[in-house]
PDB file of N, CA and C in Angstrom:
ATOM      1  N   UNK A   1       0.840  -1.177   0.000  1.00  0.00           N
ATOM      2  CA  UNK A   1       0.000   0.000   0.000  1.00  0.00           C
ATOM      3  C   UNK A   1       0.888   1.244   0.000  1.00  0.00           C
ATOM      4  N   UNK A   2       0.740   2.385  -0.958  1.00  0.00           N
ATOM      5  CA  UNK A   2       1.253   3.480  -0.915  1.00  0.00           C
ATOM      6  C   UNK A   2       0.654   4.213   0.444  1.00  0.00           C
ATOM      7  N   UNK A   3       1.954   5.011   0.683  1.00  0.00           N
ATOM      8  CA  UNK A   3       1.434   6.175   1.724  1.00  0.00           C
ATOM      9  C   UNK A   3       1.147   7.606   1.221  1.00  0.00           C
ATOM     10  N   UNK A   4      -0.180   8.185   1.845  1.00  0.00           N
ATOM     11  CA  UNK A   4      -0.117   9.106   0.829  1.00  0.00           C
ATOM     12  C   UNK A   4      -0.385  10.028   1.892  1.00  0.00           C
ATOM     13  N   UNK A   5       0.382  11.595   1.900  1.00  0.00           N
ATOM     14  CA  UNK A   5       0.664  12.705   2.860  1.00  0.00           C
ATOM     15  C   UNK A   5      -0.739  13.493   2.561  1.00  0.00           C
ATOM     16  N   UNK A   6      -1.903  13.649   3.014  1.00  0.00           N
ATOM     17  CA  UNK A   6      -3.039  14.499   2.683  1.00  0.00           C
ATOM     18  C   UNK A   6      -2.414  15.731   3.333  1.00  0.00           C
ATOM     19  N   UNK A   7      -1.310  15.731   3.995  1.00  0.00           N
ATOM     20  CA  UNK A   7      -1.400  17.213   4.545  1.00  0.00           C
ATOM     21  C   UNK A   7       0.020  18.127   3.662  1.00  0.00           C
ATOM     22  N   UNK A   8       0.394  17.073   2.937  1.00  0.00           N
ATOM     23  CA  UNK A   8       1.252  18.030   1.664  1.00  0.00           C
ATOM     24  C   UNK A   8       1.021  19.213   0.718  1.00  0.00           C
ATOM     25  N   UNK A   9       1.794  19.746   0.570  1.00  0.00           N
ATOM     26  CA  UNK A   9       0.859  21.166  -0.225  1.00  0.00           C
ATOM     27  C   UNK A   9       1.850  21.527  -1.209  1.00  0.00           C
ATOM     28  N   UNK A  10       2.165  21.325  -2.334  1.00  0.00           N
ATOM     29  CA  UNK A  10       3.247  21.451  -3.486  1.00  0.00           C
ATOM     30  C   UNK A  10       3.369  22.866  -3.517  1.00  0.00           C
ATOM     31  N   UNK A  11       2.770  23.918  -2.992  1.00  0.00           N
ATOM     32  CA  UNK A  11       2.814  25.325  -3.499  1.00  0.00           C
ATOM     33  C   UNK A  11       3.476  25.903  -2.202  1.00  0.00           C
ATOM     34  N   UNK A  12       3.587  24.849  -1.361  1.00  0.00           N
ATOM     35  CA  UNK A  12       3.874  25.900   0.181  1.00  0.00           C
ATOM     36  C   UNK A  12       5.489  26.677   0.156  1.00  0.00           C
ATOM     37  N   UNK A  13       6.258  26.721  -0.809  1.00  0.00           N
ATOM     38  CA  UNK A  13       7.462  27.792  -1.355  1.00  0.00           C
ATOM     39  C   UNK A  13       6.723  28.513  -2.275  1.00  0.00           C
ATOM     40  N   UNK A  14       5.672  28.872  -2.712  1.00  0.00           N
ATOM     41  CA  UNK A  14       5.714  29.632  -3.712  1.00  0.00           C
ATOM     42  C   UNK A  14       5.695  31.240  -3.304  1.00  0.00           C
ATOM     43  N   UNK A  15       5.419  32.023  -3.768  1.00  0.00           N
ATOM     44  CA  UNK A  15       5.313  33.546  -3.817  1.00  0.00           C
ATOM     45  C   UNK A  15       4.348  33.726  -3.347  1.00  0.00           C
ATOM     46  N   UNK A  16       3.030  34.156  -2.176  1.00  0.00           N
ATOM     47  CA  UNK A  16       1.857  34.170  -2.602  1.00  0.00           C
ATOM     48  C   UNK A  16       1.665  35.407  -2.284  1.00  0.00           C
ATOM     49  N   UNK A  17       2.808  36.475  -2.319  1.00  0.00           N
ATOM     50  CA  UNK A  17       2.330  38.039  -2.522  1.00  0.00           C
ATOM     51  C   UNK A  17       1.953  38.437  -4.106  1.00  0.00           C
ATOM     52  N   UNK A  18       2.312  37.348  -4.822  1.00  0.00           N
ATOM     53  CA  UNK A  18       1.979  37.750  -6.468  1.00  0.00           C
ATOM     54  C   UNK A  18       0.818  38.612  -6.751  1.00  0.00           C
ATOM     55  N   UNK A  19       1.076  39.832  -6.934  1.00  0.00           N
ATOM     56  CA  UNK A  19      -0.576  40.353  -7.046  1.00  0.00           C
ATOM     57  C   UNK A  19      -0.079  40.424  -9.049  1.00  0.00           C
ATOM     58  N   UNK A  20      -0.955  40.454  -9.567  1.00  0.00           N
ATOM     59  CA  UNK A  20      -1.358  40.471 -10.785  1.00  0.00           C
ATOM     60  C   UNK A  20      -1.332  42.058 -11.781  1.00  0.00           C
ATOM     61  N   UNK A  21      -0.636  42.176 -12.602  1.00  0.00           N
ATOM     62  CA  UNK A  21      -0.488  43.301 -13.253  1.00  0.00           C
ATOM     63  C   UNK A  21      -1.529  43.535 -14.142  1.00  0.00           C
ATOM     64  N   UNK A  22      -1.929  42.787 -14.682  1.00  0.00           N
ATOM     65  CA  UNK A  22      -3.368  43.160 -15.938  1.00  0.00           C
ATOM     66  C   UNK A  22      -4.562  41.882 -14.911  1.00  0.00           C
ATOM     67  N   UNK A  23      -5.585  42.400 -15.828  1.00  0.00           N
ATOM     68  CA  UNK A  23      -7.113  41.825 -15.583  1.00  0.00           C
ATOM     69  C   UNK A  23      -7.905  41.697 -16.579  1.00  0.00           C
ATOM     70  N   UNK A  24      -9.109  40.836 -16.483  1.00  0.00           N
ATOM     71  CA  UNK A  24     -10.074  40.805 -17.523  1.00  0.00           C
ATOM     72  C   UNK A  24     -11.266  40.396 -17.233  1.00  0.00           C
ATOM     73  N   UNK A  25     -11.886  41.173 -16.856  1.00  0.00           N
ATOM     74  CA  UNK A  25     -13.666  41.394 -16.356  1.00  0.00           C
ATOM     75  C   UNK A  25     -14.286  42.215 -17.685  1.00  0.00           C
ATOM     76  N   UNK A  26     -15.389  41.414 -17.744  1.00  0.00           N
ATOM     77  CA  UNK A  26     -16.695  41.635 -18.456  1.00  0.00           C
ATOM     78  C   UNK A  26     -16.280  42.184 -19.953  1.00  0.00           C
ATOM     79  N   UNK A  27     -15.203  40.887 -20.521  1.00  0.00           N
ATOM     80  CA  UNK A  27     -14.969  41.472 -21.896  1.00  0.00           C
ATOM     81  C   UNK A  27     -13.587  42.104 -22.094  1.00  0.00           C
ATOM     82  N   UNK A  28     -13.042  42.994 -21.464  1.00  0.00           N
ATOM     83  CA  UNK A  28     -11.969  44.301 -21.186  1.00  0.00           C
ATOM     84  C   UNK A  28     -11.004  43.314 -20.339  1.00  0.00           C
ATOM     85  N   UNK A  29      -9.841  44.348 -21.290  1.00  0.00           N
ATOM     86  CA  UNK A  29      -8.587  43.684 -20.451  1.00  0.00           C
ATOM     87  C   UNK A  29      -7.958  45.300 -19.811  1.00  0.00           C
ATOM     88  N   UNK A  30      -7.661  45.216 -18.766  1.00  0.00           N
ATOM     89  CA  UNK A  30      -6.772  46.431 -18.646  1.00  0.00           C
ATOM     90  C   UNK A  30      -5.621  46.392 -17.668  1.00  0.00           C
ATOM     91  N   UNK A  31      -4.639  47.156 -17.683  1.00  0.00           N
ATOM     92  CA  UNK A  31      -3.431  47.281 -16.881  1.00  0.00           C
ATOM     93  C   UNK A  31      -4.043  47.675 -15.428  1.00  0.00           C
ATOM     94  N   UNK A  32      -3.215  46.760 -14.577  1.00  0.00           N
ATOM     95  CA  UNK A  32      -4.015  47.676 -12.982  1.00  0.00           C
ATOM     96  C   UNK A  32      -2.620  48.510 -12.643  1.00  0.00           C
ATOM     97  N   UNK A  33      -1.113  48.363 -13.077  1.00  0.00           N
ATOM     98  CA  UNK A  33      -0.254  48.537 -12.650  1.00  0.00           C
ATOM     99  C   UNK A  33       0.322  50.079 -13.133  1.00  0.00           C
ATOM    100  N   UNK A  34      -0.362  51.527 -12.845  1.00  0.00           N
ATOM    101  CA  UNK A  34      -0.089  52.701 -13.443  1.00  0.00           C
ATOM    102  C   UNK A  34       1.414  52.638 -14.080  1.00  0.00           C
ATOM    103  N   UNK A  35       1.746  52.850 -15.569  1.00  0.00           N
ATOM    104  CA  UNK A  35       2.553  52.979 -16.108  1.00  0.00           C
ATOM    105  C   UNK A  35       3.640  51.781 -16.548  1.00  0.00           C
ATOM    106  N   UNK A  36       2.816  50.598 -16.404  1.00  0.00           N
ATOM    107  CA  UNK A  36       3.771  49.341 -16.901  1.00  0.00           C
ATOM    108  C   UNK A  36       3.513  49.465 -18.257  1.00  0.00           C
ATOM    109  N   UNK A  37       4.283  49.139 -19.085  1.00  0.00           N
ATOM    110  CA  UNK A  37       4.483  48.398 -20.365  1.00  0.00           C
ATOM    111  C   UNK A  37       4.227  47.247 -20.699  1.00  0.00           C
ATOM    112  N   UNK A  38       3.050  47.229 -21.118  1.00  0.00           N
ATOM    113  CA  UNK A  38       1.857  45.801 -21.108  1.00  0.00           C
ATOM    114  C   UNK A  38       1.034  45.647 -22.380  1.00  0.00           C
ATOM    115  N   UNK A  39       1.140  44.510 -23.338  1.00  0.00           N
ATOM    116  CA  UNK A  39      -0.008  44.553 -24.157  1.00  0.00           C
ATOM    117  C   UNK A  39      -0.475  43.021 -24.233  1.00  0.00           C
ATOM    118  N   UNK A  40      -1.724  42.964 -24.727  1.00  0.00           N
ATOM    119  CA  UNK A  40      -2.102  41.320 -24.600  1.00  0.00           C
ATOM    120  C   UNK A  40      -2.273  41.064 -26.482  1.00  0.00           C
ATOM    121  N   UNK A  41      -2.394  39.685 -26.537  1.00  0.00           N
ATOM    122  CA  UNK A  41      -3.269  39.174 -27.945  1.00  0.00           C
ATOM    123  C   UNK A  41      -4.228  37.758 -27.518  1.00  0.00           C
ATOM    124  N   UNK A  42      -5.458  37.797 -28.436  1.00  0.00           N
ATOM    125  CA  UNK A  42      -6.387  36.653 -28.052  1.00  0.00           C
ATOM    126  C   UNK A  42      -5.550  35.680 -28.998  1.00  0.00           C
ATOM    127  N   UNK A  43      -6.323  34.432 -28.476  1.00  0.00           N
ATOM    128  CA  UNK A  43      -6.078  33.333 -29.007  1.00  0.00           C
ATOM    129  C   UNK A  43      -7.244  32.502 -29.337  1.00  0.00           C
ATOM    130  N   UNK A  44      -7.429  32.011 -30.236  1.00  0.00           N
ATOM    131  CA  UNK A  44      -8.623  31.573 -31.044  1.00  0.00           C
ATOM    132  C   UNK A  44      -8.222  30.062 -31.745  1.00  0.00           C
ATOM    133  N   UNK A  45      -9.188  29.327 -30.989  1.00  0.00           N
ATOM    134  CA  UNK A  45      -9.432  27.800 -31.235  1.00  0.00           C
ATOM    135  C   UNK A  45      -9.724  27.750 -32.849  1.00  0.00           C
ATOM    136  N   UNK A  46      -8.921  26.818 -34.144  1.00  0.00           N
ATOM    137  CA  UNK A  46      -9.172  26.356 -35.189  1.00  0.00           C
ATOM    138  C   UNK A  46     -10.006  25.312 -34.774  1.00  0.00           C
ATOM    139  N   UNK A  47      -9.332  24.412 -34.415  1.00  0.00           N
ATOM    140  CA  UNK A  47     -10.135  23.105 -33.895  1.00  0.00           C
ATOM    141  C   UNK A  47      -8.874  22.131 -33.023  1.00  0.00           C
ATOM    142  N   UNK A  48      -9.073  21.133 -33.225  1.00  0.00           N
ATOM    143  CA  UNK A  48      -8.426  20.506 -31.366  1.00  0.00           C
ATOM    144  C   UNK A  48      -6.855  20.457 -31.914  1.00  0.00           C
ATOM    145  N   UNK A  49      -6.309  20.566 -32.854  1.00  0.00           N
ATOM    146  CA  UNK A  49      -4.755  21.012 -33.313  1.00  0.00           C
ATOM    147  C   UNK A  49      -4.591  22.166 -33.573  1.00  0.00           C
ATOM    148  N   UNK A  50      -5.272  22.679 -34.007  1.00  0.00           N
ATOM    149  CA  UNK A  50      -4.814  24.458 -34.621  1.00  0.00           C
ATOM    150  C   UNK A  50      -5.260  25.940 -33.679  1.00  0.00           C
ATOM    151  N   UNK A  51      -4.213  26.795 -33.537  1.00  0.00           N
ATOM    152  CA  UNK A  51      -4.553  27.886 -33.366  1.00  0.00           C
ATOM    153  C   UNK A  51      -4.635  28.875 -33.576  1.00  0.00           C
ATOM    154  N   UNK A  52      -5.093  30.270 -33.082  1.00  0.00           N
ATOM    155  CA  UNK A  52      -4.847  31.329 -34.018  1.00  0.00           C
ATOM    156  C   UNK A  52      -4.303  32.518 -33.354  1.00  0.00           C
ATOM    157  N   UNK A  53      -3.480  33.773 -33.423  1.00  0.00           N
ATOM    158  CA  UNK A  53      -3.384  34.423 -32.495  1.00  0.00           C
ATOM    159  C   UNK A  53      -3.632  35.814 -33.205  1.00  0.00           C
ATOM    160  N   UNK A  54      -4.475  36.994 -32.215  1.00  0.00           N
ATOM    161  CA  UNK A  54      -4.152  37.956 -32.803  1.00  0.00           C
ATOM    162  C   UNK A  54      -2.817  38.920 -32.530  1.00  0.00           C
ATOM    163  N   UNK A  55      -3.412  39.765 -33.022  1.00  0.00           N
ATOM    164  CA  UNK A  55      -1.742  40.864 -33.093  1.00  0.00           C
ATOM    165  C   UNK A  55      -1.458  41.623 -31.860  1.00  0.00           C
ATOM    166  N   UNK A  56      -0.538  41.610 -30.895  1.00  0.00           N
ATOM    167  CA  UNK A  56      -0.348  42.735 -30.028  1.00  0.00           C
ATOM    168  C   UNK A  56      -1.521  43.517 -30.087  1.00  0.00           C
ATOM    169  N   UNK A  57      -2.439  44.132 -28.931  1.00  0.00           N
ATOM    170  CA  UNK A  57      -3.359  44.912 -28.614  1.00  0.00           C
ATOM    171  C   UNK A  57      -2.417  45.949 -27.066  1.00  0.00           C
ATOM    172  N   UNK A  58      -3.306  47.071 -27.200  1.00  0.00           N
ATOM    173  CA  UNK A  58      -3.349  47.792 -26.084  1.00  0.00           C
ATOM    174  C   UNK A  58      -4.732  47.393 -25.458  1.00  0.00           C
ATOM    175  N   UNK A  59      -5.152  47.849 -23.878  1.00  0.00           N
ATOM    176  CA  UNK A  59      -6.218  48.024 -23.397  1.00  0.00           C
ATOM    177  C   UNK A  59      -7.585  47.927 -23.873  1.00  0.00           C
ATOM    178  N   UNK A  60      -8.504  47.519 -23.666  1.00  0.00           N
ATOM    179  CA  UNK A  60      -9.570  47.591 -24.382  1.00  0.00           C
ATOM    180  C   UNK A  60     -11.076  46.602 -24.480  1.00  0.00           C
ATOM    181  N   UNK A  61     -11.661  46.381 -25.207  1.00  0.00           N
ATOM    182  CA  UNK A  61     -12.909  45.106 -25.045  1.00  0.00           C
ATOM    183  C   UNK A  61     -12.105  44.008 -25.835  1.00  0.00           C
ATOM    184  N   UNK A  62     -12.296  42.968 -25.674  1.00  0.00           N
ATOM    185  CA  UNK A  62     -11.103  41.806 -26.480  1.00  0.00           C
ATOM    186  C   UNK A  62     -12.273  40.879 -26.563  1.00  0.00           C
ATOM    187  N   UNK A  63     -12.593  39.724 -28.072  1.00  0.00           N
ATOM    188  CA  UNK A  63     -14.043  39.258 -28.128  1.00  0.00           C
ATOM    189  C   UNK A  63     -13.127  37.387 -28.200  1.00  0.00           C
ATOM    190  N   UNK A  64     -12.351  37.395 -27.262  1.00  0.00           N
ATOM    191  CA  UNK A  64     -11.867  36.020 -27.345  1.00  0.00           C
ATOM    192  C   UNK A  64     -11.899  35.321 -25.575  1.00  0.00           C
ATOM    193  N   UNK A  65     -11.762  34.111 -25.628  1.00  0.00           N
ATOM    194  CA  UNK A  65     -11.808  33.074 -24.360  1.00  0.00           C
ATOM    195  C   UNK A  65     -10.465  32.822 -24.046  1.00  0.00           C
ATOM    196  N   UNK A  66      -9.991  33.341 -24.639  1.00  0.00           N
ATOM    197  CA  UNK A  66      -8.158  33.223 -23.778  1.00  0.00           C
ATOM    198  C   UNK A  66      -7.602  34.069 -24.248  1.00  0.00           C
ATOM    199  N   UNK A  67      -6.710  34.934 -23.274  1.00  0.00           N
ATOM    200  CA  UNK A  67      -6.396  36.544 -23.481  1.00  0.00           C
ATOM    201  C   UNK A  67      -4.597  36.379 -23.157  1.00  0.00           C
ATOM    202  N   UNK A  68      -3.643  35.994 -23.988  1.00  0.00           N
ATOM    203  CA  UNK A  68      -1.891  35.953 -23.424  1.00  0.00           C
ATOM    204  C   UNK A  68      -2.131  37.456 -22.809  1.00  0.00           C
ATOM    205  N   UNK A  69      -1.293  38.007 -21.934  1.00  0.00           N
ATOM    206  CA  UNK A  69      -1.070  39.336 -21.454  1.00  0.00           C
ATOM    207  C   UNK A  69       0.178  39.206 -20.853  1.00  0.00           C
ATOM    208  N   UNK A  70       1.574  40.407 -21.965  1.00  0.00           N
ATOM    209  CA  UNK A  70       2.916  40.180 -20.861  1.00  0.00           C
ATOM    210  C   UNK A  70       3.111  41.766 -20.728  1.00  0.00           C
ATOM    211  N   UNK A  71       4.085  42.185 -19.648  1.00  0.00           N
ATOM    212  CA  UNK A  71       4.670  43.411 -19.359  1.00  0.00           C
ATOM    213  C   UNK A  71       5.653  43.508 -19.396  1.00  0.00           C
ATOM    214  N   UNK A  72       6.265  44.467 -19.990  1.00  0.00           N
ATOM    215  CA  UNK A  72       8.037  44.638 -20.061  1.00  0.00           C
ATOM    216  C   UNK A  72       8.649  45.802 -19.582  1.00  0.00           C
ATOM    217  N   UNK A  73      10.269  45.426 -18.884  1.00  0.00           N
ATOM    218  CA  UNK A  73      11.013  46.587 -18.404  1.00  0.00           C
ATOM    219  C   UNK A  73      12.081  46.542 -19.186  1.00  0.00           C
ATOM    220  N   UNK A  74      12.143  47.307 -20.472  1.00  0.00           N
ATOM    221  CA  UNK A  74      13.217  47.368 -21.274  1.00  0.00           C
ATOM    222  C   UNK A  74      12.466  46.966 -22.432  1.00  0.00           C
ATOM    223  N   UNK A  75      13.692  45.469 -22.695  1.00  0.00           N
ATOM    224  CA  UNK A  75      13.438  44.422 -23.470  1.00  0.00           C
ATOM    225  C   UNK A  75      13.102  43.168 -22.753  1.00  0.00           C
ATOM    226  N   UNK A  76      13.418  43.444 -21.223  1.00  0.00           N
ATOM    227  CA  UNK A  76      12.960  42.075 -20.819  1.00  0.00           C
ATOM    228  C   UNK A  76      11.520  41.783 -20.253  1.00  0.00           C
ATOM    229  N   UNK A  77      10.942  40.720 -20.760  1.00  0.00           N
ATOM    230  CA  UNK A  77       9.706  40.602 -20.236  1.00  0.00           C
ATOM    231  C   UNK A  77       9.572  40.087 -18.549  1.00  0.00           C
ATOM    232  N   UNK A  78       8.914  40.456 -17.944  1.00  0.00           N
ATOM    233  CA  UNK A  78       8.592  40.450 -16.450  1.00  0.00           C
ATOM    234  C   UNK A  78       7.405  39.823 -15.768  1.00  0.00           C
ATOM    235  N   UNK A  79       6.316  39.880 -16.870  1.00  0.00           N
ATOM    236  CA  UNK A  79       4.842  39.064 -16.560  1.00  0.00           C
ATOM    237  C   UNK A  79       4.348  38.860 -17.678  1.00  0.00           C
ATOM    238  N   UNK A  80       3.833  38.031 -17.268  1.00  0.00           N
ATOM    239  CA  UNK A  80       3.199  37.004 -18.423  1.00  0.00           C
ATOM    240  C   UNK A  80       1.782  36.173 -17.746  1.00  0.00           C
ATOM    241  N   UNK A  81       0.756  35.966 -18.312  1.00  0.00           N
ATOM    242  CA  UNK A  81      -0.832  35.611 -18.125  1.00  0.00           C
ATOM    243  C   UNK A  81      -1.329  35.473 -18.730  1.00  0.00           C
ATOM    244  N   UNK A  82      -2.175  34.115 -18.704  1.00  0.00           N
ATOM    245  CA  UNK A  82      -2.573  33.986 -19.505  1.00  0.00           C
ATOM    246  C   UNK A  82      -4.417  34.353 -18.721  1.00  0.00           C
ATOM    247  N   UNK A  83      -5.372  34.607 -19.482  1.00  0.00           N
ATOM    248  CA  UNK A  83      -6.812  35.503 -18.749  1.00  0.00           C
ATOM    249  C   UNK A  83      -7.623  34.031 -19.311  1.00  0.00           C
ATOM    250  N   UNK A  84      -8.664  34.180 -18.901  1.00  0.00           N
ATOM    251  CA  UNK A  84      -9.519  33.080 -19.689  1.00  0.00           C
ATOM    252  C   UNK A  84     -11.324  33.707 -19.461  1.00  0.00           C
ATOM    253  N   UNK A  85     -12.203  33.715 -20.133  1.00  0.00           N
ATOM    254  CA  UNK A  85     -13.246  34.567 -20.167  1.00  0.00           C
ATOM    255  C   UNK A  85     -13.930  33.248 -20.802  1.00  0.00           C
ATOM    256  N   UNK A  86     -15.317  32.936 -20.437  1.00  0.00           N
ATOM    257  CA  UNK A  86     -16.537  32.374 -21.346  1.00  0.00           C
ATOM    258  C   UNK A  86     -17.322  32.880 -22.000  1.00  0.00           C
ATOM    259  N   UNK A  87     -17.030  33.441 -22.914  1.00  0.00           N
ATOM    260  CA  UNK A  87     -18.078  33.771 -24.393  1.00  0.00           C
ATOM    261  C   UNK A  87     -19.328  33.106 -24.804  1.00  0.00           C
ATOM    262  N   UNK A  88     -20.353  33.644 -24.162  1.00  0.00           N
ATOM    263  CA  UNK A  88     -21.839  32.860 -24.430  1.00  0.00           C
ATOM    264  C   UNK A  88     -22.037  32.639 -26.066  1.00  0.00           C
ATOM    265  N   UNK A  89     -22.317  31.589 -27.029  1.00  0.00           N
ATOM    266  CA  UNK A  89     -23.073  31.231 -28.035  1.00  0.00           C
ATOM    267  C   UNK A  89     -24.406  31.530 -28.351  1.00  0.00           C
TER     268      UNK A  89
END
């Protein structure tokens, strides 16, 4: 019989001050972080192999179910997210 630890927690090193630089409520993606360097693009299901992406966006209403969003200081990127939204049919 395996032993199994119910009181293990794989995340208990992680960061959990991470607060989040962008958001995406009711459609809209926007920066919460005054003056970061941030843009997102949707990503759009072909079918269960293919995908599609759009182009770099600024701020705004975005009409897709998965939103990439990164921020940069320089050239180097710093955050990265991916958003996820349900689009009624």
């Amino acid at each position: 019989m395996k032993y199994v630890d119910y009181d293990y927690d794989p995340t208990k090193n992680c960061d959990r001050s991470f607060k989040p630089f962008t958001e995406l409520v009711n459609g809209e993606w926007r920066i919460l972080e005054e003056g970061k360097d941030c843009s997102a693009r949707c990503f759009y299901t072909i079918d269960d192999m293919h995908v599609n992406h759009s182009k770099w966006m600024q701020p705004g209403p975005v009409d897709c179910e998965f939103l990439e969003a990164v921020c940069w200081e320089g050239e180097k990127e710093i955050y990265g997210y991916i958003h996820t939204q349900i689009i009624p049919k």
